[in-house]
C-alpha atoms as a PDB file:
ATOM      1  CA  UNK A   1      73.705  -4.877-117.408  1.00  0.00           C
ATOM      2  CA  UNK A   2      76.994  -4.073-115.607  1.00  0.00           C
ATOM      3  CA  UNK A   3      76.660  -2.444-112.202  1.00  0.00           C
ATOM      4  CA  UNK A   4      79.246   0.604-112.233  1.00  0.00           C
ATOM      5  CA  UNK A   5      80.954   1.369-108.859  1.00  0.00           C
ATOM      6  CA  UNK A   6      80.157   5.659-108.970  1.00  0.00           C
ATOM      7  CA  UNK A   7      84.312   7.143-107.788  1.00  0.00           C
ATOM      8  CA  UNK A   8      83.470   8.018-104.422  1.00  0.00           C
ATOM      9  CA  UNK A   9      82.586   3.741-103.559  1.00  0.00           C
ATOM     10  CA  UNK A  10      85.925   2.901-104.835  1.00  0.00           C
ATOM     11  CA  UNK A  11      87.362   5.612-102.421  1.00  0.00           C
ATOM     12  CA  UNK A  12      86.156   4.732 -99.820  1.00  0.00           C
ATOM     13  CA  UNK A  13      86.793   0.378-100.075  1.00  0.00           C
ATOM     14  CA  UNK A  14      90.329   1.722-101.065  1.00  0.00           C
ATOM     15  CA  UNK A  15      90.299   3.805 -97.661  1.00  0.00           C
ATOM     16  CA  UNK A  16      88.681   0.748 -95.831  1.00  0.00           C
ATOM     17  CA  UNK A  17      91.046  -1.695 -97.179  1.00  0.00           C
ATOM     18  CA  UNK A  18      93.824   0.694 -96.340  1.00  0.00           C
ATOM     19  CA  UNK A  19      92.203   1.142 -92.638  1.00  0.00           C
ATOM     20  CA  UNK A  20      91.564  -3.042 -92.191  1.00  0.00           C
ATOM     21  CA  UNK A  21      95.728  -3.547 -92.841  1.00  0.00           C
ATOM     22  CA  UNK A  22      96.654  -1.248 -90.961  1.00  0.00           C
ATOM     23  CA  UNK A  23      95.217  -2.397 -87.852  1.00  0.00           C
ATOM     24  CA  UNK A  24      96.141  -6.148 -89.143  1.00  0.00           C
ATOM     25  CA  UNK A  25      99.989  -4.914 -89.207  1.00  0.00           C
ATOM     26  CA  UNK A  26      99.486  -2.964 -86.045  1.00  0.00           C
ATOM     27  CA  UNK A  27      98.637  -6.215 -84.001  1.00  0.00           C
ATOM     28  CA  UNK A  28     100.695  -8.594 -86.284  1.00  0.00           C
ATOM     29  CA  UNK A  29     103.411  -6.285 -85.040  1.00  0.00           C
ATOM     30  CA  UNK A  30     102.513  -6.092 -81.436  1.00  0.00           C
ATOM     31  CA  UNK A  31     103.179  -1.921 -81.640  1.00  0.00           C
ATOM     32  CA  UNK A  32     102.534  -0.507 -78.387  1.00  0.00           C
ATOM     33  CA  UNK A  33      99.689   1.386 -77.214  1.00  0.00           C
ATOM     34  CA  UNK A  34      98.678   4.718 -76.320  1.00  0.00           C
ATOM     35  CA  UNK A  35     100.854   5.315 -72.717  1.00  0.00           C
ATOM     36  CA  UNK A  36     103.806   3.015 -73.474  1.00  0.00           C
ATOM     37  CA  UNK A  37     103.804   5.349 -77.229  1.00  0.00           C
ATOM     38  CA  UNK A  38     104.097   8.643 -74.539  1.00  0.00           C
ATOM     39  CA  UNK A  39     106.595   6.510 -72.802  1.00  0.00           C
ATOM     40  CA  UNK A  40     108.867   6.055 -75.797  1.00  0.00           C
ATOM     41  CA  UNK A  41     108.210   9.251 -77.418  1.00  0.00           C
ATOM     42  CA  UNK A  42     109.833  10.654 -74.337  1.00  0.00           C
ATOM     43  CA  UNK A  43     112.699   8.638 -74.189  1.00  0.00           C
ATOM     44  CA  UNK A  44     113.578   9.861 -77.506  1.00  0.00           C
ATOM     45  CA  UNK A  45     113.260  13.255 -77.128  1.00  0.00           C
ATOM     46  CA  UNK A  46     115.212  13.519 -73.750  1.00  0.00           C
ATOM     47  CA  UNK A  47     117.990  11.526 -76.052  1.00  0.00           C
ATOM     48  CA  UNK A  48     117.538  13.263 -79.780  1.00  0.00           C
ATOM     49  CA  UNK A  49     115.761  16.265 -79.258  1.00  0.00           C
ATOM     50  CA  UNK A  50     114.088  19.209 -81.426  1.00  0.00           C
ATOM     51  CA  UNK A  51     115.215  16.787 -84.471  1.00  0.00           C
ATOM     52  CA  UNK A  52     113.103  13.616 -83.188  1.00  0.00           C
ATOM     53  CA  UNK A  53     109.947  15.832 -83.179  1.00  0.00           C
ATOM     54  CA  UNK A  54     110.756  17.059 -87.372  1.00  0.00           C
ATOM     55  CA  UNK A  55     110.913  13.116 -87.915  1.00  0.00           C
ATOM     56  CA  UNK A  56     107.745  12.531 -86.344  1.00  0.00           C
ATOM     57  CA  UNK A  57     106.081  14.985 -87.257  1.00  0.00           C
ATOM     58  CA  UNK A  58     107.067  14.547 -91.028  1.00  0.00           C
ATOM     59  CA  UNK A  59     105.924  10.506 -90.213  1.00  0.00           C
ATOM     60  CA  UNK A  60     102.762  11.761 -88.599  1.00  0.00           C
ATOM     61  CA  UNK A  61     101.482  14.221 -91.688  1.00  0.00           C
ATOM     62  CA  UNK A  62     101.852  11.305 -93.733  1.00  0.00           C
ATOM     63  CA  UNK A  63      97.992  10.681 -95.348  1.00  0.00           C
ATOM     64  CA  UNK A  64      98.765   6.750 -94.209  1.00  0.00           C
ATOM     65  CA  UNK A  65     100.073   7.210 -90.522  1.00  0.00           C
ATOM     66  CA  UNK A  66      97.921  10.387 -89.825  1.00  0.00           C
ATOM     67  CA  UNK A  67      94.357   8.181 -90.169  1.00  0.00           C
ATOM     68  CA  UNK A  68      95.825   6.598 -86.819  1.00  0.00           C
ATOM     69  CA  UNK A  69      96.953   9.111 -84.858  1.00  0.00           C
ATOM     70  CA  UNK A  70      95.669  12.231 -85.625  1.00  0.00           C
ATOM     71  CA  UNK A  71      97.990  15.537 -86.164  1.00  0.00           C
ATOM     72  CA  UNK A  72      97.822  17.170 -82.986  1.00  0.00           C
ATOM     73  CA  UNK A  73      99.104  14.678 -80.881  1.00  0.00           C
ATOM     74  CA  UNK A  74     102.488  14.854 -81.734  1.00  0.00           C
ATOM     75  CA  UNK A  75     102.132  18.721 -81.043  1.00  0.00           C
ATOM     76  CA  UNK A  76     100.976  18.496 -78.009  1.00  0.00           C
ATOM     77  CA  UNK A  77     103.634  15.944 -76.714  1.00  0.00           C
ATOM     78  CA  UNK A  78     106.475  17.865 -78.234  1.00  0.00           C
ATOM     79  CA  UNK A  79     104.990  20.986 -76.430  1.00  0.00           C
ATOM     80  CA  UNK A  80     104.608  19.249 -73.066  1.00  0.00           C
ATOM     81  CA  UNK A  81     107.763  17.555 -72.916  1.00  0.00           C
ATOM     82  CA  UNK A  82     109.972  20.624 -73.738  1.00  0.00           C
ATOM     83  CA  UNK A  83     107.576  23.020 -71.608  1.00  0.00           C
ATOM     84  CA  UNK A  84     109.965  24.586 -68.749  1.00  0.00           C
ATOM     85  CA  UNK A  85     112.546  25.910 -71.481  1.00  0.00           C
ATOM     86  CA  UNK A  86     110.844  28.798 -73.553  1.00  0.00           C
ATOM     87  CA  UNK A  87     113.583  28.685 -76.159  1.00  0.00           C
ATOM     88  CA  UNK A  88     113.399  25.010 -76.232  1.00  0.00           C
ATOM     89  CA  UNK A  89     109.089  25.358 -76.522  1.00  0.00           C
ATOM     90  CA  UNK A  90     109.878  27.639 -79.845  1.00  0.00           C
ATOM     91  CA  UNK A  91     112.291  25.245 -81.555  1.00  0.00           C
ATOM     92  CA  UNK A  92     109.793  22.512 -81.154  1.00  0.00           C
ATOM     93  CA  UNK A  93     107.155  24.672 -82.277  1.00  0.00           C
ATOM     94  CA  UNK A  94     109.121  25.507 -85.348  1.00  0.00           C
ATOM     95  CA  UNK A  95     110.444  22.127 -86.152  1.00  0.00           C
ATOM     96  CA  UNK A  96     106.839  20.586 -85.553  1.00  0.00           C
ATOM     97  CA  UNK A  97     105.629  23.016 -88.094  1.00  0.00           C
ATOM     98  CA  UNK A  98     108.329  22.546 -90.822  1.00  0.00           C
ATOM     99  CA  UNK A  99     108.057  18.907 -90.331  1.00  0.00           C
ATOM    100  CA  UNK A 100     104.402  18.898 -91.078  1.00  0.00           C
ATOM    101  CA  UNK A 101     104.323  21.338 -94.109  1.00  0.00           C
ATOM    102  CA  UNK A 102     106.942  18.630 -95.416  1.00  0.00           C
ATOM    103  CA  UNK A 103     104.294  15.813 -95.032  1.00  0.00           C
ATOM    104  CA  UNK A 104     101.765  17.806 -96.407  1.00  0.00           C
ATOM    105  CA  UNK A 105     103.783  18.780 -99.454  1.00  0.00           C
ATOM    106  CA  UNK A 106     104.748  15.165-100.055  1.00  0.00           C
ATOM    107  CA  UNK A 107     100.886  14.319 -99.618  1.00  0.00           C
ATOM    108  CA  UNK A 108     100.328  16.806-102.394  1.00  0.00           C
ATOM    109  CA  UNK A 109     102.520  15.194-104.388  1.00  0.00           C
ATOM    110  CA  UNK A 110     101.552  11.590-103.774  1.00  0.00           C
ATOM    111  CA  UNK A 111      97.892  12.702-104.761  1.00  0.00           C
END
């Protein structure tokens, strides 16, 4: 008698074996942690701008890259790192949103 794996078992070893290489490429590629990722993320922005947080946020709404980190923390980053210029808040604001209705339209379409 075979022993039939139901859909939703084969989901989720897919998502586990998705999670497992992740984290073995994340150390196998020594990418940084939490503070020195703020640290960087920074850097950028003060050098690229409104366009480094459509990037991200396009990279972040990605089904892969989003089981990391989730969505909001990109938001909140762009937010606090453009905070004393109103104008400046808006744009990242809009670009943030863009960026993610991109990743979530090329989610859609992966799926």
């Amino acid at each position: 008698m075979k022993f039939r794996f139901s859909k939703n078992v084969k989901i989720i070893i897919v998502a586990l074996l998705v999670l497992a290489t992740l984290t073995v490429l994340w150390k196998l590629f020594n990418i940084p942690e939490g503070e020195q990722f703020i640290a960087i993320g920074r850097n950028y922005f003060d050098r690229y701008g409104v366009i480094t947080m459509f990037l991200v946020a396009i990279i972040e709404g990605l089904v892969l890259v989003g089981w990391y980190f989730p969505g909001s923390t990109i938001f909140f980053l762009g937010v606090i790192f453009s905070a004393p210029d109103v104008g400046k808040t808006l744009a990242v604001i809009a670009a943030l949103t863009v960026g993610v209705l991109v990743a979530y339209t090329i989610n859609f379409y992966l799926g």
